[in-house]
PDB file of N, CA and C in Angstrom:
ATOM      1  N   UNK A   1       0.844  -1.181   0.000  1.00  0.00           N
ATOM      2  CA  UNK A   1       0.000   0.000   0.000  1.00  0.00           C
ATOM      3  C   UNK A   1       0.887   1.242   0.000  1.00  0.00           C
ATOM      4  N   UNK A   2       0.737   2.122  -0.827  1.00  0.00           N
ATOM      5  CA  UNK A   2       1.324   3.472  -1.073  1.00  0.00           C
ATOM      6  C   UNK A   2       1.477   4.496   0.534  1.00  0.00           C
ATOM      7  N   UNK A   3       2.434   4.759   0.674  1.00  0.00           N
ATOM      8  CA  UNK A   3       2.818   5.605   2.373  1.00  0.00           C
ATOM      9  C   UNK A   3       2.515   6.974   1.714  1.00  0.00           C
ATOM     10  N   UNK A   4       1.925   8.071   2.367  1.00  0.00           N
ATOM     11  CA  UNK A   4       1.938   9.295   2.227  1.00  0.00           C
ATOM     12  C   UNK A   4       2.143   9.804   3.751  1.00  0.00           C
ATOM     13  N   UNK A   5       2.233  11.271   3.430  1.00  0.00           N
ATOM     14  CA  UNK A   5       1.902  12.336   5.106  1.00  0.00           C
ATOM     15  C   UNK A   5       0.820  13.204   4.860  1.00  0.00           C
ATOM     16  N   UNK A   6       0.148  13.820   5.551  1.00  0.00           N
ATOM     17  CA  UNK A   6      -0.580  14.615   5.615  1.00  0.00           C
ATOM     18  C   UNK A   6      -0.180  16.092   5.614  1.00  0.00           C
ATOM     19  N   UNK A   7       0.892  16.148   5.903  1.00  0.00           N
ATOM     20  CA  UNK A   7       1.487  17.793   5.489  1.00  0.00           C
ATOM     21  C   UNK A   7       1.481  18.555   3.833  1.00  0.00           C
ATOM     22  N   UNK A   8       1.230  19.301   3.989  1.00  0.00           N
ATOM     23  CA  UNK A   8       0.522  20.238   2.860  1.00  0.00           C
ATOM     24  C   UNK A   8       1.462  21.341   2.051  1.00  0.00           C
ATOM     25  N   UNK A   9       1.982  22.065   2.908  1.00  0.00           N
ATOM     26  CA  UNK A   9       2.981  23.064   2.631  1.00  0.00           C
ATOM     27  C   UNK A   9       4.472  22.365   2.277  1.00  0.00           C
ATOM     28  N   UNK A  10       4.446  23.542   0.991  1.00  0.00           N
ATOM     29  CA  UNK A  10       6.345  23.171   0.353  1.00  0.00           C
ATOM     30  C   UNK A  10       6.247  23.847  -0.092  1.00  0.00           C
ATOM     31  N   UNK A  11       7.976  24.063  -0.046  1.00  0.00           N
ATOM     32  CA  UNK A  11       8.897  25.328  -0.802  1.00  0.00           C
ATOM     33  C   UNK A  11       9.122  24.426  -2.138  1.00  0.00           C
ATOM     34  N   UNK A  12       8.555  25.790  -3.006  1.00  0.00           N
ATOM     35  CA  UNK A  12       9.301  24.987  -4.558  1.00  0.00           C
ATOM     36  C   UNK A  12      10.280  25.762  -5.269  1.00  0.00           C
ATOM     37  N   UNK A  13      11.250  25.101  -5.409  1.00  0.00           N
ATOM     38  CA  UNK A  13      12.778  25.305  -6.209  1.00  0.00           C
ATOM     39  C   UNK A  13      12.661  25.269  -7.289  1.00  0.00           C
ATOM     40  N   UNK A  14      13.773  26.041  -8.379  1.00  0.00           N
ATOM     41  CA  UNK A  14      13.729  25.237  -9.144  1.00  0.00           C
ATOM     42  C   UNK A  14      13.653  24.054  -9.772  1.00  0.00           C
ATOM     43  N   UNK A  15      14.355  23.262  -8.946  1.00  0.00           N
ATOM     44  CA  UNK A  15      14.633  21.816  -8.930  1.00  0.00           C
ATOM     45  C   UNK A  15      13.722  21.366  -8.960  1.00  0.00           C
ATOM     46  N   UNK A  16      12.615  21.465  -7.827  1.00  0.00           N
ATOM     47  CA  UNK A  16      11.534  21.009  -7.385  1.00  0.00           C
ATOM     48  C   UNK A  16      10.616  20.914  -8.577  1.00  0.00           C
ATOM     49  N   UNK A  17      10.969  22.306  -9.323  1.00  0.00           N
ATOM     50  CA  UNK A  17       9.883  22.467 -10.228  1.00  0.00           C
ATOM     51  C   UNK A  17      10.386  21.278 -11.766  1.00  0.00           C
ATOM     52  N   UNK A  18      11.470  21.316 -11.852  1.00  0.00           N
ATOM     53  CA  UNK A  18      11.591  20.033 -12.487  1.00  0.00           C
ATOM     54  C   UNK A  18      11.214  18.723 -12.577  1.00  0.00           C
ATOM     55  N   UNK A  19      11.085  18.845 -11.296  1.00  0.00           N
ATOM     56  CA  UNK A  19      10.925  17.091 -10.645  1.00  0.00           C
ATOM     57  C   UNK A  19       9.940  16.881 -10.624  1.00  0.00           C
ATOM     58  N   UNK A  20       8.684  17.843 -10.404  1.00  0.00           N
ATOM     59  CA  UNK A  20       7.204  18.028 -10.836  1.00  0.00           C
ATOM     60  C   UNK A  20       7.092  17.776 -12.224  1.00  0.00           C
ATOM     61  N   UNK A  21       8.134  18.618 -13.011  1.00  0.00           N
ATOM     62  CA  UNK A  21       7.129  18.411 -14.181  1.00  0.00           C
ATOM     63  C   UNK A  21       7.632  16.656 -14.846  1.00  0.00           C
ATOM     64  N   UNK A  22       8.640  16.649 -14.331  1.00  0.00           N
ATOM     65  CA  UNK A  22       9.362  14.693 -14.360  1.00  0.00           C
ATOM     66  C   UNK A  22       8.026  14.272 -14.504  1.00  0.00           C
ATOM     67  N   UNK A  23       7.202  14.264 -12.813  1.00  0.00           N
ATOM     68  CA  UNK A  23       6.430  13.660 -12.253  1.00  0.00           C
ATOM     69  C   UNK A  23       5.261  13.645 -13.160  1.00  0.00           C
ATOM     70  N   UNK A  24       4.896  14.396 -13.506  1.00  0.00           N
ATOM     71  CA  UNK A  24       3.307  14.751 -14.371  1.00  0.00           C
ATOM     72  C   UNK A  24       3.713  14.104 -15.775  1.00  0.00           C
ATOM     73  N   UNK A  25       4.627  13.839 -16.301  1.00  0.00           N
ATOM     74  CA  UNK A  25       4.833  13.059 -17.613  1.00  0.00           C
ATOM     75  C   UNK A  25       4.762  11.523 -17.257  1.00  0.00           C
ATOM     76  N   UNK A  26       4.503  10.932 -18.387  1.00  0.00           N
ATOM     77  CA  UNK A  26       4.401   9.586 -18.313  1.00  0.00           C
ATOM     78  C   UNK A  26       5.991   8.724 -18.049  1.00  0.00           C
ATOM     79  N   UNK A  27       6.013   8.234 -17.238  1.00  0.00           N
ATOM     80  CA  UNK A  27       7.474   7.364 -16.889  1.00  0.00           C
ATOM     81  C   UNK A  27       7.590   6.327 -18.268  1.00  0.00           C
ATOM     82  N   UNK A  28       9.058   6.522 -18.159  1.00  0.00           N
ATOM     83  CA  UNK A  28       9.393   5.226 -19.432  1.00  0.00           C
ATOM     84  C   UNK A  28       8.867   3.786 -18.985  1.00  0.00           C
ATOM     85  N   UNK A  29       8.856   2.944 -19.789  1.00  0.00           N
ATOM     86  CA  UNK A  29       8.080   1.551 -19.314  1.00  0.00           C
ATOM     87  C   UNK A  29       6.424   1.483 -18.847  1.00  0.00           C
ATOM     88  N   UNK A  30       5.900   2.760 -18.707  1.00  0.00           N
ATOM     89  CA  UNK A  30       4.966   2.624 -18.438  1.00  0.00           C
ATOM     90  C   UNK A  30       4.504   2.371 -16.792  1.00  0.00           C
ATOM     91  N   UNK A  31       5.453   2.528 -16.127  1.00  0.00           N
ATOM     92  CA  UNK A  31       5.701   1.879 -14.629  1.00  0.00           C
ATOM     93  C   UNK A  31       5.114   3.565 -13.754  1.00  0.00           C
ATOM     94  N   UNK A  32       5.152   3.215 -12.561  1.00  0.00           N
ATOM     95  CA  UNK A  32       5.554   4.728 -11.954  1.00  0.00           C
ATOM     96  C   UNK A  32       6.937   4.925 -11.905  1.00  0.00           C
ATOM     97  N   UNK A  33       7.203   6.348 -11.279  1.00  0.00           N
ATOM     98  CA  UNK A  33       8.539   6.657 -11.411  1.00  0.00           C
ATOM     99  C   UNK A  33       9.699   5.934 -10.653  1.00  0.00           C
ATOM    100  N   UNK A  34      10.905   5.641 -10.321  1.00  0.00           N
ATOM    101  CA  UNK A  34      11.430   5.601  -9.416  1.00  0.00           C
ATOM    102  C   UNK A  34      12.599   6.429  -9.707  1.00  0.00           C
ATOM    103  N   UNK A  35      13.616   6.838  -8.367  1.00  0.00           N
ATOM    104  CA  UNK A  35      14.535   7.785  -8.242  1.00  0.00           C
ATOM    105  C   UNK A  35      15.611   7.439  -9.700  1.00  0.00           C
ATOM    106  N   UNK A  36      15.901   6.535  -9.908  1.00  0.00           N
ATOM    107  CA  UNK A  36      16.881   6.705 -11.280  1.00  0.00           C
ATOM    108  C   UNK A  36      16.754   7.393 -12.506  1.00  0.00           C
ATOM    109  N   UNK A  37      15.213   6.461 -12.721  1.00  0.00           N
ATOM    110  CA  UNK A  37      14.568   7.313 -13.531  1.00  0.00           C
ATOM    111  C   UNK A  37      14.457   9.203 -13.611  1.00  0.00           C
ATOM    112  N   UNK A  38      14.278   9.274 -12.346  1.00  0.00           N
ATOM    113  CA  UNK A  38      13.939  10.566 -12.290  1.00  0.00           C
ATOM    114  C   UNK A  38      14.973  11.400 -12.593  1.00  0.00           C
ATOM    115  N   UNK A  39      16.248  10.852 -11.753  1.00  0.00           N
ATOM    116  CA  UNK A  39      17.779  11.169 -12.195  1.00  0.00           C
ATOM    117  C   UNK A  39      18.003  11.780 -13.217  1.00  0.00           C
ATOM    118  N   UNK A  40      17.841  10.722 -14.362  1.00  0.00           N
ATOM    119  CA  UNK A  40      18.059  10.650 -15.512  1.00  0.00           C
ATOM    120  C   UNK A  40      17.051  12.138 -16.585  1.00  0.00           C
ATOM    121  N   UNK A  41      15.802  11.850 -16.331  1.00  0.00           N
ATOM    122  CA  UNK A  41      14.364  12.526 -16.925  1.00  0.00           C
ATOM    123  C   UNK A  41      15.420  14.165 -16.002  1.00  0.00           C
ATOM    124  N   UNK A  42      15.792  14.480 -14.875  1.00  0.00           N
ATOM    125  CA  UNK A  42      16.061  16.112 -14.967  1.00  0.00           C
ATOM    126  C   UNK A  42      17.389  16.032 -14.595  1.00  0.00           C
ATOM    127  N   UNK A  43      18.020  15.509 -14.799  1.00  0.00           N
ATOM    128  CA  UNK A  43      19.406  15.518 -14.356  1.00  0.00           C
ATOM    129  C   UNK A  43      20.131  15.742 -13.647  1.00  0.00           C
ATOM    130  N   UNK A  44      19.388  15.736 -12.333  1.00  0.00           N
ATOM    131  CA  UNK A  44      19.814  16.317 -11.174  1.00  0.00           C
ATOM    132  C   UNK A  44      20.284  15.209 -10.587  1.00  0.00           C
ATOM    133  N   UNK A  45      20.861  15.581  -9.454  1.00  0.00           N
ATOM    134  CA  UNK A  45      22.298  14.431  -8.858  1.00  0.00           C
ATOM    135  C   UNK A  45      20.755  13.781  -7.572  1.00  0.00           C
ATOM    136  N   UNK A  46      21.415  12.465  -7.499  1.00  0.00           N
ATOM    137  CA  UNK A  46      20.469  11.537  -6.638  1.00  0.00           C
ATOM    138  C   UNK A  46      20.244  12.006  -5.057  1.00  0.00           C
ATOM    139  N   UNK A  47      21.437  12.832  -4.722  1.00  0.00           N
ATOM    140  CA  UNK A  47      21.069  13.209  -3.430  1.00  0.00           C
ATOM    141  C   UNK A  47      19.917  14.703  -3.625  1.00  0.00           C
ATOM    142  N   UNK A  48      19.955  15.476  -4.520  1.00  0.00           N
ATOM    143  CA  UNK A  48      19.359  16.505  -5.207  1.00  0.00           C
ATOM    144  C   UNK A  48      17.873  15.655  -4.940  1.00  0.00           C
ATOM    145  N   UNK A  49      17.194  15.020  -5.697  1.00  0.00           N
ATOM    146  CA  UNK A  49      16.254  13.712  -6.018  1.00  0.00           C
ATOM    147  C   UNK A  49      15.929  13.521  -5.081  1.00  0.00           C
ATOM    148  N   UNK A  50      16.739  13.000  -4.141  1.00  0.00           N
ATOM    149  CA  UNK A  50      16.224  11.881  -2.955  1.00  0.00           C
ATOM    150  C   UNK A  50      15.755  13.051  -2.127  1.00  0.00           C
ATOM    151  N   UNK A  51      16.482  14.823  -1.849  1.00  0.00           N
ATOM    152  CA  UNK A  51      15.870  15.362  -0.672  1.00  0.00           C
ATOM    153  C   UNK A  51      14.535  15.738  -1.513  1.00  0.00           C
ATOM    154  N   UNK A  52      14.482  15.831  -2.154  1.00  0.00           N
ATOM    155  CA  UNK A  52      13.207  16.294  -2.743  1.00  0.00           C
ATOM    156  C   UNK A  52      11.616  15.577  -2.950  1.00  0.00           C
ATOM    157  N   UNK A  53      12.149  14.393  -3.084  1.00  0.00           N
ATOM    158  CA  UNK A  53      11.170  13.378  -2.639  1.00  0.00           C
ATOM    159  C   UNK A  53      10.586  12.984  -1.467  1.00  0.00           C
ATOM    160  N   UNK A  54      11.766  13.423  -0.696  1.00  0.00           N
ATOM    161  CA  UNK A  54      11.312  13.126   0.674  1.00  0.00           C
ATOM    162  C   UNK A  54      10.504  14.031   1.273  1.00  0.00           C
ATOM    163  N   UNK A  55      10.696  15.371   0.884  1.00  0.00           N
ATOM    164  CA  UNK A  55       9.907  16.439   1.245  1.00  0.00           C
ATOM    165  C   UNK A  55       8.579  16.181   0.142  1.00  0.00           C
ATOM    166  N   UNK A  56       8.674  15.854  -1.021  1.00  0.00           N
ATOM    167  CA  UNK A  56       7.116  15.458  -1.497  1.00  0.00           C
ATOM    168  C   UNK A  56       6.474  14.811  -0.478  1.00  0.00           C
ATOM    169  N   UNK A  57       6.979  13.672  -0.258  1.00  0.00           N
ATOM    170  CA  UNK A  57       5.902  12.252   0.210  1.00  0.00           C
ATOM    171  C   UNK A  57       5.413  13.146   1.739  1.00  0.00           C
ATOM    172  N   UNK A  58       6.358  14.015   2.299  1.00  0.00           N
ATOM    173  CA  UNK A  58       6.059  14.346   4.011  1.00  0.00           C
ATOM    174  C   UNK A  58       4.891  15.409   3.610  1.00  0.00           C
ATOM    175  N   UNK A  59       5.103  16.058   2.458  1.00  0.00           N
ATOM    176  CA  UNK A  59       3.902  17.256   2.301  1.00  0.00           C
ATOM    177  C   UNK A  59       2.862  16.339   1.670  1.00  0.00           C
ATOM    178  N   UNK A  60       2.814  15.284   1.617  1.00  0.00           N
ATOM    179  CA  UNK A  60       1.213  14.849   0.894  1.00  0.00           C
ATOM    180  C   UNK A  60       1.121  14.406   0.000  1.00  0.00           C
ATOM    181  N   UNK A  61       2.654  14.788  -1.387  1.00  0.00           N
ATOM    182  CA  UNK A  61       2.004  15.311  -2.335  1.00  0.00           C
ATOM    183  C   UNK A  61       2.210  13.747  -3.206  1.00  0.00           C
ATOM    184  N   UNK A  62       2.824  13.132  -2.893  1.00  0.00           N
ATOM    185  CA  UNK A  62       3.421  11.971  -3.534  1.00  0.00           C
ATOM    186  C   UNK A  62       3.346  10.861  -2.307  1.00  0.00           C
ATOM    187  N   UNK A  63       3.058   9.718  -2.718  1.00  0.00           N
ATOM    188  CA  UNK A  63       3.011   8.322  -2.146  1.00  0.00           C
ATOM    189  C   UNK A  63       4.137   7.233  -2.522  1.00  0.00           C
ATOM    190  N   UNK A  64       4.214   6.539  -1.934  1.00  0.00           N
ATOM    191  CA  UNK A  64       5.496   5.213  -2.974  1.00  0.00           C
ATOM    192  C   UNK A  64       5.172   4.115  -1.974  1.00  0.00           C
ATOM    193  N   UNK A  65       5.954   2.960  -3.248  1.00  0.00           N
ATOM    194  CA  UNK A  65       5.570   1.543  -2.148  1.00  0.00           C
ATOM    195  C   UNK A  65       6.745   0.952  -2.913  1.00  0.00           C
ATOM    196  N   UNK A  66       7.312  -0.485  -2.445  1.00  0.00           N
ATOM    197  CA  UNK A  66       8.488  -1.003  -2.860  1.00  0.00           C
ATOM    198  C   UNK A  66       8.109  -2.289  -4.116  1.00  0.00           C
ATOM    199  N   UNK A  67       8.621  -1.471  -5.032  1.00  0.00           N
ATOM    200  CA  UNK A  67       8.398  -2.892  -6.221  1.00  0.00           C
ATOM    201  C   UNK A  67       8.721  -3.948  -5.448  1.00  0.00           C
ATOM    202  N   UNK A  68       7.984  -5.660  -6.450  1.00  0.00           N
ATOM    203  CA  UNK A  68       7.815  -6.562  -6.040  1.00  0.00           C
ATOM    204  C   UNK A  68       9.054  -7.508  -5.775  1.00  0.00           C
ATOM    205  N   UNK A  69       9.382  -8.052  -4.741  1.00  0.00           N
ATOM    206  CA  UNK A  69      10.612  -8.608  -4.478  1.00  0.00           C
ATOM    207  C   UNK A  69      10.796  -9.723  -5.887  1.00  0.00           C
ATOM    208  N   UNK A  70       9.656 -10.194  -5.925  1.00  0.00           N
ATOM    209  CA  UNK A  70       9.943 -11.675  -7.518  1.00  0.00           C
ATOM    210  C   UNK A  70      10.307 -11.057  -8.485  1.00  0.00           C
ATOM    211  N   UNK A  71       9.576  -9.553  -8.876  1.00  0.00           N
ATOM    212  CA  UNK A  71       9.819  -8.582 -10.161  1.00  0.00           C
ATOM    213  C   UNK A  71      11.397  -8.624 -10.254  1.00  0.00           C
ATOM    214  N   UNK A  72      11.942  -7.859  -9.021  1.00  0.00           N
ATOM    215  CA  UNK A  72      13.139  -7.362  -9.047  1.00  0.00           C
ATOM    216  C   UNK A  72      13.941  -8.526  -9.372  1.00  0.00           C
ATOM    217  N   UNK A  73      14.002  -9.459  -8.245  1.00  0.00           N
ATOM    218  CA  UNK A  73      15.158 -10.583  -8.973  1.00  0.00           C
ATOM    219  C   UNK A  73      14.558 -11.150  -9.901  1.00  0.00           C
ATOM    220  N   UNK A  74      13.867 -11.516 -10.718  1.00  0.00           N
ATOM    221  CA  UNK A  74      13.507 -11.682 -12.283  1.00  0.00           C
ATOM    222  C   UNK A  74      14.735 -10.728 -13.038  1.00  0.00           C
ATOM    223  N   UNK A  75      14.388  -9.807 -12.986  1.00  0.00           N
ATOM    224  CA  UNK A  75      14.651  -8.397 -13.725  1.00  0.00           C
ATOM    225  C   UNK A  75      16.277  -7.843 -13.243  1.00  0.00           C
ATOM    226  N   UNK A  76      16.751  -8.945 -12.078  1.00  0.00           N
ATOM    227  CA  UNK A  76      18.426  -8.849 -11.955  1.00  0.00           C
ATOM    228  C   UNK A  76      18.495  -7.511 -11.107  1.00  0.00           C
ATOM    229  N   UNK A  77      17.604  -6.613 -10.227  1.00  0.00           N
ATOM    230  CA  UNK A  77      18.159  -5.686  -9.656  1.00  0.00           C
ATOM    231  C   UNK A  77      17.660  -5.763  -8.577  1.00  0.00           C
ATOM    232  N   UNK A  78      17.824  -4.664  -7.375  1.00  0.00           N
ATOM    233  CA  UNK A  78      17.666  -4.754  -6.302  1.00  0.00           C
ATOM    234  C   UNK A  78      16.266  -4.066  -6.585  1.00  0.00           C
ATOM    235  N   UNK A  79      15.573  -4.183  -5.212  1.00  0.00           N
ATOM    236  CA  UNK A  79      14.268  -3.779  -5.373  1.00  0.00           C
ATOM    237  C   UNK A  79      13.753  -2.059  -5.590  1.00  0.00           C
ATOM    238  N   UNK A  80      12.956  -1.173  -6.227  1.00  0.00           N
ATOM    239  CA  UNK A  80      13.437  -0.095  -6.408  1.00  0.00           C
ATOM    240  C   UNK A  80      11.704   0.408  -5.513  1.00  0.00           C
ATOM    241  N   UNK A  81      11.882   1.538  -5.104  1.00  0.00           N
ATOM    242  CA  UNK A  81      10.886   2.357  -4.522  1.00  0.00           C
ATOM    243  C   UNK A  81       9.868   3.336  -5.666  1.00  0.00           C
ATOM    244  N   UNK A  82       9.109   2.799  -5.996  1.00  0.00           N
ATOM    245  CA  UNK A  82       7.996   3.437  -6.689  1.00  0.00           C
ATOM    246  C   UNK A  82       7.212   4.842  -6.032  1.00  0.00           C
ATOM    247  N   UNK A  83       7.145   5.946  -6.964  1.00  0.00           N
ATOM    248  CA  UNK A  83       6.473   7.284  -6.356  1.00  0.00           C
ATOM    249  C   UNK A  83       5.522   7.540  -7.582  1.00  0.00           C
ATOM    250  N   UNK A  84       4.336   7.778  -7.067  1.00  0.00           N
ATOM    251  CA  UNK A  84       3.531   8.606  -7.380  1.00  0.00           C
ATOM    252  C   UNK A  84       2.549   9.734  -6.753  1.00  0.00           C
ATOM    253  N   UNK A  85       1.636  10.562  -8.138  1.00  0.00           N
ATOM    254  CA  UNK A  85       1.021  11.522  -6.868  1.00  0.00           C
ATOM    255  C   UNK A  85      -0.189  11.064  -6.284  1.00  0.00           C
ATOM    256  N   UNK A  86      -0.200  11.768  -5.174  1.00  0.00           N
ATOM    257  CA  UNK A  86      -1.723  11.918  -4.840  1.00  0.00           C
ATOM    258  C   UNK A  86      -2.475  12.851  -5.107  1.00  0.00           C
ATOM    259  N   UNK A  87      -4.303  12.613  -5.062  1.00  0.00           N
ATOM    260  CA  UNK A  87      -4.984  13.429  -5.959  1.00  0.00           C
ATOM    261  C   UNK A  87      -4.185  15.006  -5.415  1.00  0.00           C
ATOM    262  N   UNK A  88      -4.122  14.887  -4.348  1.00  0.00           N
ATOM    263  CA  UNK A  88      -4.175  16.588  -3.820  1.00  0.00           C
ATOM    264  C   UNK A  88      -2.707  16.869  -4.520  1.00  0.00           C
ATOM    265  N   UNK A  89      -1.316  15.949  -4.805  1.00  0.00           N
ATOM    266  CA  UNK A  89      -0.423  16.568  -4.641  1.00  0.00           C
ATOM    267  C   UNK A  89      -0.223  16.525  -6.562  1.00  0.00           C
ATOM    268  N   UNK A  90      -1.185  15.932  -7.283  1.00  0.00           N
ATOM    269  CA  UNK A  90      -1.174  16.160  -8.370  1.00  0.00           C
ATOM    270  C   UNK A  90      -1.763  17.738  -8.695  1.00  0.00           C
ATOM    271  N   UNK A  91      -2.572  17.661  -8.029  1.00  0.00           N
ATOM    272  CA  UNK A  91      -3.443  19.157  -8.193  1.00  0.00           C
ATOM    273  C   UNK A  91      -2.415  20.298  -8.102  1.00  0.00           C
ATOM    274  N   UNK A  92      -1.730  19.932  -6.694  1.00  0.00           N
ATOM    275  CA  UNK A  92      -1.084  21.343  -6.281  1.00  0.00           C
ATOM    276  C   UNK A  92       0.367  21.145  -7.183  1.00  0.00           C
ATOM    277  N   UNK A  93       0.814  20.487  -7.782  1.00  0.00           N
ATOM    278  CA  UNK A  93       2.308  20.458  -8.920  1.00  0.00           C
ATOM    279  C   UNK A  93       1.301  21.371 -10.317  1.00  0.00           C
ATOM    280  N   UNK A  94       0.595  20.710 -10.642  1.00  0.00           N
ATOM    281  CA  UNK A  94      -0.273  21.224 -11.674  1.00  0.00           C
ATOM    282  C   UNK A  94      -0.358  22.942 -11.215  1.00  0.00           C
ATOM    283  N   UNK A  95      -0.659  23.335  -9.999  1.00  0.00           N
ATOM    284  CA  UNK A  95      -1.051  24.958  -9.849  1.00  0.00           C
ATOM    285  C   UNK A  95       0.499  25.479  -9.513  1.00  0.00           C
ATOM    286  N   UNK A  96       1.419  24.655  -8.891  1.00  0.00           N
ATOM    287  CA  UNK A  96       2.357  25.298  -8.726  1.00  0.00           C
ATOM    288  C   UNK A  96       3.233  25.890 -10.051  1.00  0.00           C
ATOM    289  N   UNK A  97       3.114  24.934 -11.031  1.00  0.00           N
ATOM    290  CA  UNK A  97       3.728  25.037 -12.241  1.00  0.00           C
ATOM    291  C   UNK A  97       3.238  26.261 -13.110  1.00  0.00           C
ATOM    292  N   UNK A  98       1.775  25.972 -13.043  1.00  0.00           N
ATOM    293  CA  UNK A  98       1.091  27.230 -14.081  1.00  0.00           C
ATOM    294  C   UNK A  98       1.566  28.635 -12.898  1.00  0.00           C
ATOM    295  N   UNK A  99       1.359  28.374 -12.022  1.00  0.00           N
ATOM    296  CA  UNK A  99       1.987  29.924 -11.366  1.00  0.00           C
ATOM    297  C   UNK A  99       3.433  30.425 -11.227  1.00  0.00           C
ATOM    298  N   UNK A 100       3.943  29.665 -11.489  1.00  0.00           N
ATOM    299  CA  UNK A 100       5.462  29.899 -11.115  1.00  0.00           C
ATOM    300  C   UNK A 100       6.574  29.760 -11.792  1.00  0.00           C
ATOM    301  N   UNK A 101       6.423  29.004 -13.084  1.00  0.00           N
ATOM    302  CA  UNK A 101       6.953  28.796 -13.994  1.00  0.00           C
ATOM    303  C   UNK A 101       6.853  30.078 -15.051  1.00  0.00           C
ATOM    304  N   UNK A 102       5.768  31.241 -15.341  1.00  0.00           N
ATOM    305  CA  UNK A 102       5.641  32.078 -16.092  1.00  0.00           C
ATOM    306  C   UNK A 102       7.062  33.150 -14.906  1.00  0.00           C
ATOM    307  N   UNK A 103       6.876  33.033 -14.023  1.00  0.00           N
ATOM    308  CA  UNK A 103       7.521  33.738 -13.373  1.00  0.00           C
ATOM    309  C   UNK A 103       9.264  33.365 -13.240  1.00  0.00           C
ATOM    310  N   UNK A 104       9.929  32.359 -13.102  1.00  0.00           N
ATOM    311  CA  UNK A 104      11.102  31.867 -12.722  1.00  0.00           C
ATOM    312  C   UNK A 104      11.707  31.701 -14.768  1.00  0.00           C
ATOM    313  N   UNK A 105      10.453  32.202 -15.648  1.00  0.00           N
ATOM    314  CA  UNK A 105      11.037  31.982 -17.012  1.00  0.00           C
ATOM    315  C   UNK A 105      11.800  33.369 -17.103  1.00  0.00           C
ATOM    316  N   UNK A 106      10.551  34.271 -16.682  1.00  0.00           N
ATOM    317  CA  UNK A 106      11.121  35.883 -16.496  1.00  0.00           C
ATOM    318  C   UNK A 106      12.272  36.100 -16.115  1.00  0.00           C
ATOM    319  N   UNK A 107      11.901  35.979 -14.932  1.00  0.00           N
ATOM    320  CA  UNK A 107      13.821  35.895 -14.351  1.00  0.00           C
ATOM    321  C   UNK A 107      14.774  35.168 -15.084  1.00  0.00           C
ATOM    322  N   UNK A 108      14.358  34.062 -15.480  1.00  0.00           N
ATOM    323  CA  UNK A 108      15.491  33.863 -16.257  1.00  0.00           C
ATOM    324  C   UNK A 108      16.160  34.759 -17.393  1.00  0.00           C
ATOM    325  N   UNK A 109      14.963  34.883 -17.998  1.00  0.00           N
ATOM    326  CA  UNK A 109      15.514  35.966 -19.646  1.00  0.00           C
ATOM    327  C   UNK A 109      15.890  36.792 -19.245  1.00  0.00           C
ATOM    328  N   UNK A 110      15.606  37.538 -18.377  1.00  0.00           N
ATOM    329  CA  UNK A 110      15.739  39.131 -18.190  1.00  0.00           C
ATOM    330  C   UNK A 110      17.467  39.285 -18.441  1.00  0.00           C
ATOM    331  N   UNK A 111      18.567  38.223 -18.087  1.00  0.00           N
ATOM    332  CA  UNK A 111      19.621  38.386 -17.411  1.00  0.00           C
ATOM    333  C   UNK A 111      20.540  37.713 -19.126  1.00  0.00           C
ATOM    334  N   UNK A 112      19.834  37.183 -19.959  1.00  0.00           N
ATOM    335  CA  UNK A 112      20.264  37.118 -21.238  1.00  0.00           C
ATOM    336  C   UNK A 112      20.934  38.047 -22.162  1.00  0.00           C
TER     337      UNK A 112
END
C-alpha cells in the first residue's frame, strides 16, 4: 500500500519544479517513477532527487511503495521504490507550475 503524510505546505525550487514536471509526464516503461529514472528525466544528482522526494511524500504530495521482491530478482536488480502523486499533490504540482513557472522563465531571460 502506497505511504503518504498529511502535510501540505512546500517550498518549490527550481529543482523542485523540475521534478514536478518529471512527475506529471508519463514514466518510461509505463511503470511509476522511481529515483533513477527521475535522475536521468532532470538531471539532477540523486542526493538533489532523494531530498526532494522526501519532502514530497512528508507534504502529501506523492506516495510510494516497494516494487515486487519476484519482479526485481527476475529483472536482476535490487528492489526499487515506486512514487507517485496523490490526488491533492497532483493538483497542487499542476497549480504550482502554471503559477510559477511564467515567473522563474522571467527571471530567467531578463539576465540574457
Amino acid at each position: 500500500m502506497p505511504r503518504t503524510s498529511t502535510k501540505q505546505s512546500l517550498r518549490i525550487t527550481l529543482q523542485t519544479m523540475q521534478l514536478l514536471d518529471a512527475l506529471l509526464s508519463d514514466p518510461p516503461g509505463g511503470t511509476d517513477w522511481y529515483m533513477l529514472n527521475l535522475c536521468r528525466r532532470t538531471q539532477l544528482g540523486s542526493g538533489t532527487v532523494n531530498r526532494i522526494l522526501t519532502r514530497l511524500v512528508a507534504g502529501g504530495w506523492l506516495a510510494w511503495y516497494w516494487e515486487d521482491e519476484y519482479t526485481a530478482h527476475c529483472q536482476g536488480h535490487p528492489r526499487r521504490r515506486f512514487y507517485r502523486f496523490t490526488d491533492l499533490g497532483e493538483q497542487r504540482a499542476k497549480e504550482s507550475i502554471r503559477r510559477k513557472l511564467p515567473a522563474m522563465w522571467a527571471w530567467r531571460t531578463e539576465f540574457k
